[in-house]
C-alpha atoms as a PDB file:
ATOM      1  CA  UNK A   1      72.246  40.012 131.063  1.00  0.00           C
ATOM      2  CA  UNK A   2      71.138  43.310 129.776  1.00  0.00           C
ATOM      3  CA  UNK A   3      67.532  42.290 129.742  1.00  0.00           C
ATOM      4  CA  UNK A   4      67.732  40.887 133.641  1.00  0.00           C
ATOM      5  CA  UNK A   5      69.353  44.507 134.376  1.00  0.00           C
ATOM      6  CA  UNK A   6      66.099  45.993 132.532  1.00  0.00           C
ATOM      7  CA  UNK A   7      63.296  43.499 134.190  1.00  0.00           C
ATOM      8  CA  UNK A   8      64.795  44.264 137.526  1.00  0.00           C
ATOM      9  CA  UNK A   9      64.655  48.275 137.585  1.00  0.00           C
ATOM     10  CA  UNK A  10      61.719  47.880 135.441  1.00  0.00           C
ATOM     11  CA  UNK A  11      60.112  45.792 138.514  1.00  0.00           C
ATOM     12  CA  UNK A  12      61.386  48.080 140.917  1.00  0.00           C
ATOM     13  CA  UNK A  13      59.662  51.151 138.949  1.00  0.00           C
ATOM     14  CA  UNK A  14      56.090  49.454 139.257  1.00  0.00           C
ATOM     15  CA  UNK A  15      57.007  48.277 142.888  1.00  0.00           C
ATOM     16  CA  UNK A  16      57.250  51.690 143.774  1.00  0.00           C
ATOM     17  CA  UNK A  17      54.255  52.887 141.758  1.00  0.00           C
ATOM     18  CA  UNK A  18      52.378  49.901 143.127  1.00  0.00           C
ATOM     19  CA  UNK A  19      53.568  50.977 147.039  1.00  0.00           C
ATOM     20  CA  UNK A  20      52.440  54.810 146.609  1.00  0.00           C
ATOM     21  CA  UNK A  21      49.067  53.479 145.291  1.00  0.00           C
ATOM     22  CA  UNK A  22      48.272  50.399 147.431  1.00  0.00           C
ATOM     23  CA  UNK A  23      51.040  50.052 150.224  1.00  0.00           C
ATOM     24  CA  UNK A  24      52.925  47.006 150.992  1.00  0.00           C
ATOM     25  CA  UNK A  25      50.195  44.627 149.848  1.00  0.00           C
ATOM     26  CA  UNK A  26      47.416  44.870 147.168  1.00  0.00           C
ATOM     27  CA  UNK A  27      43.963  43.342 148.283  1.00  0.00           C
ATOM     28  CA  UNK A  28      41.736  41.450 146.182  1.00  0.00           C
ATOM     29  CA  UNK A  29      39.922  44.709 144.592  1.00  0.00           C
ATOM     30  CA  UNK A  30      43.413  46.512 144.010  1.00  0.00           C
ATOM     31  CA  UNK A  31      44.686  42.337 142.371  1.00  0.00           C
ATOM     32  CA  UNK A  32      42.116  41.750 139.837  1.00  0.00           C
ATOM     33  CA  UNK A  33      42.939  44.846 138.419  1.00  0.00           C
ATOM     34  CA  UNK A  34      46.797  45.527 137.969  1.00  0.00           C
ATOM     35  CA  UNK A  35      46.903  41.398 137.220  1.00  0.00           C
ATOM     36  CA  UNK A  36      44.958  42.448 134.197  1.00  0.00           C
ATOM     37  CA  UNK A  37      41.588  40.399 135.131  1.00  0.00           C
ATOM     38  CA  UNK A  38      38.269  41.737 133.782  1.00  0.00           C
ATOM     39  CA  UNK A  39      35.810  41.386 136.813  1.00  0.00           C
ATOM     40  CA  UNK A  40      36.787  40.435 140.432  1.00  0.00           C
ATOM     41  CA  UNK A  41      34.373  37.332 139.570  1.00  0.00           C
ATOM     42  CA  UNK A  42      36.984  36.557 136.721  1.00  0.00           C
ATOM     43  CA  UNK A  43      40.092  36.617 139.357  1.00  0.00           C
ATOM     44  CA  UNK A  44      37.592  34.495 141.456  1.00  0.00           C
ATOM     45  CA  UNK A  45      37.785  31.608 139.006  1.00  0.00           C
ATOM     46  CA  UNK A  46      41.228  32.013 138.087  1.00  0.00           C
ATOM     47  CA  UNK A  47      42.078  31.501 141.896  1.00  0.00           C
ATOM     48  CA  UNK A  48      40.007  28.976 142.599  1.00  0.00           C
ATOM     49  CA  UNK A  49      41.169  27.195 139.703  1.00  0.00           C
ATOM     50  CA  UNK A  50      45.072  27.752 141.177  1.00  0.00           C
ATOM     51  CA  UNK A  51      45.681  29.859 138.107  1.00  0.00           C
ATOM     52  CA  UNK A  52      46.981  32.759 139.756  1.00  0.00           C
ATOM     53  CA  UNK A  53      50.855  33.484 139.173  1.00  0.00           C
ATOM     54  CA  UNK A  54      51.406  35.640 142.350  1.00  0.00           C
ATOM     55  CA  UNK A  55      51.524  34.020 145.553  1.00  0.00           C
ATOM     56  CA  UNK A  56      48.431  35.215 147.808  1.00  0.00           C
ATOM     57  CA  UNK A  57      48.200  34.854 151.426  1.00  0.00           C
ATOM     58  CA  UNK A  58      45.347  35.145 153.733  1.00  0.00           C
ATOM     59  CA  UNK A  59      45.436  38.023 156.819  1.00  0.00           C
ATOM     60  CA  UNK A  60      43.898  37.046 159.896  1.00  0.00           C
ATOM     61  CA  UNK A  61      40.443  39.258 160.350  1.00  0.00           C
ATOM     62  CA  UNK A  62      40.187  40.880 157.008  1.00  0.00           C
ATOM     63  CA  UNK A  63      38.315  39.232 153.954  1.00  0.00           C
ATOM     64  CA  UNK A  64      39.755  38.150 150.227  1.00  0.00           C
ATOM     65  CA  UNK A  65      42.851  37.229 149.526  1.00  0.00           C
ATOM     66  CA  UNK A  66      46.379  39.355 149.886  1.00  0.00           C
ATOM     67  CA  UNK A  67      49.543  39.620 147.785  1.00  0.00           C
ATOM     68  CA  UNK A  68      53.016  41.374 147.787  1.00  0.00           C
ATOM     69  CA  UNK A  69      53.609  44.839 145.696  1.00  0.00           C
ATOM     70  CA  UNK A  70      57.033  43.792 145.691  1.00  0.00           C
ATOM     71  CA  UNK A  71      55.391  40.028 144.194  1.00  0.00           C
ATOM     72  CA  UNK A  72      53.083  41.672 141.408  1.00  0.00           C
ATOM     73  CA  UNK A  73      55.465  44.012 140.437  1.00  0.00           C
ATOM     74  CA  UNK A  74      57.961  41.491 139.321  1.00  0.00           C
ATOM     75  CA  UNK A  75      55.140  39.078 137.947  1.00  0.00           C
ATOM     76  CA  UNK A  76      53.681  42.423 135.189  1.00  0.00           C
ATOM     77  CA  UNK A  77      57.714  43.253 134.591  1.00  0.00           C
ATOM     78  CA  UNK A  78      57.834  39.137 133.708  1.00  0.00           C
ATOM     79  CA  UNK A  79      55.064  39.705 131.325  1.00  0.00           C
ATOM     80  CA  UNK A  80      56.489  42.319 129.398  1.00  0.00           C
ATOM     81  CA  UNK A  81      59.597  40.758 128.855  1.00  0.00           C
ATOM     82  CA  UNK A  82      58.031  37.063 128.144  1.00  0.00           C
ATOM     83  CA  UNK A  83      58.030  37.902 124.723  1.00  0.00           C
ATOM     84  CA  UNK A  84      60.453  39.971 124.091  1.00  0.00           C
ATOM     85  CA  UNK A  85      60.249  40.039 119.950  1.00  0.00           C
ATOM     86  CA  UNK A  86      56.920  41.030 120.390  1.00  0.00           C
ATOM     87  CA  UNK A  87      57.723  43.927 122.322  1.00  0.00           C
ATOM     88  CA  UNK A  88      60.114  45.079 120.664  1.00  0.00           C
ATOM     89  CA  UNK A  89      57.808  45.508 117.820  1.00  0.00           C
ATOM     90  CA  UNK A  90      55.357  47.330 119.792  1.00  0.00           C
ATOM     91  CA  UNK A  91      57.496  49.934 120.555  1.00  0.00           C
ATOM     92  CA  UNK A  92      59.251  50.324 116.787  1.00  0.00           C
ATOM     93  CA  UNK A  93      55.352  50.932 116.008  1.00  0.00           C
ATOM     94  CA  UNK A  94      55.110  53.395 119.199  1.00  0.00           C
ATOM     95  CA  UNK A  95      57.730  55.718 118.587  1.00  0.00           C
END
């Protein structure tokens, strides 16, 4: 319970950082990036290959592929707590 109280203002933090920085949607230059890709070529495969986690949508008239703030901000607050041992140990050796 606690931890769905923490991933949900945790998503809601990177939403908003996400919005200042992007807007309501993140292109493909702004999605390779915060999904943690190392070249767009790499996000590329991954999306041809249907390995991408967040949904994407196409907009009519613009090029590349589109997805949610709201979307990829819960999918990178779903990653931290996927492992939630680990974490925890990463921040006992942070602090």
């Amino acid at each position: 319970m606690q931890e769905h109280i923490e991933l949900e203002t945790l998503a809601s933090e990177l939403e908003d950082d996400l919005v200042d920085r992007y807007g309501l949607m993140l292109g493909s230059t702004a999605l390779w990036r915060e999904l943690g890709y190392a070249s767009h070529e790499a996000f590329r495969k991954a999306k041809q290959r249907g390995r991408i986690e967040v949904p994407l949508f196409d907009v009519p008239n613009r090029r590349g592929s589109f997805a949610l703030s709201k979307e990829v901000a819960t999918w990178i607050a779903k990653q931290r707590f996927a492992t939630p041992k680990q974490a925890e140990a990463m921040l006992k050796g942070v602090q």
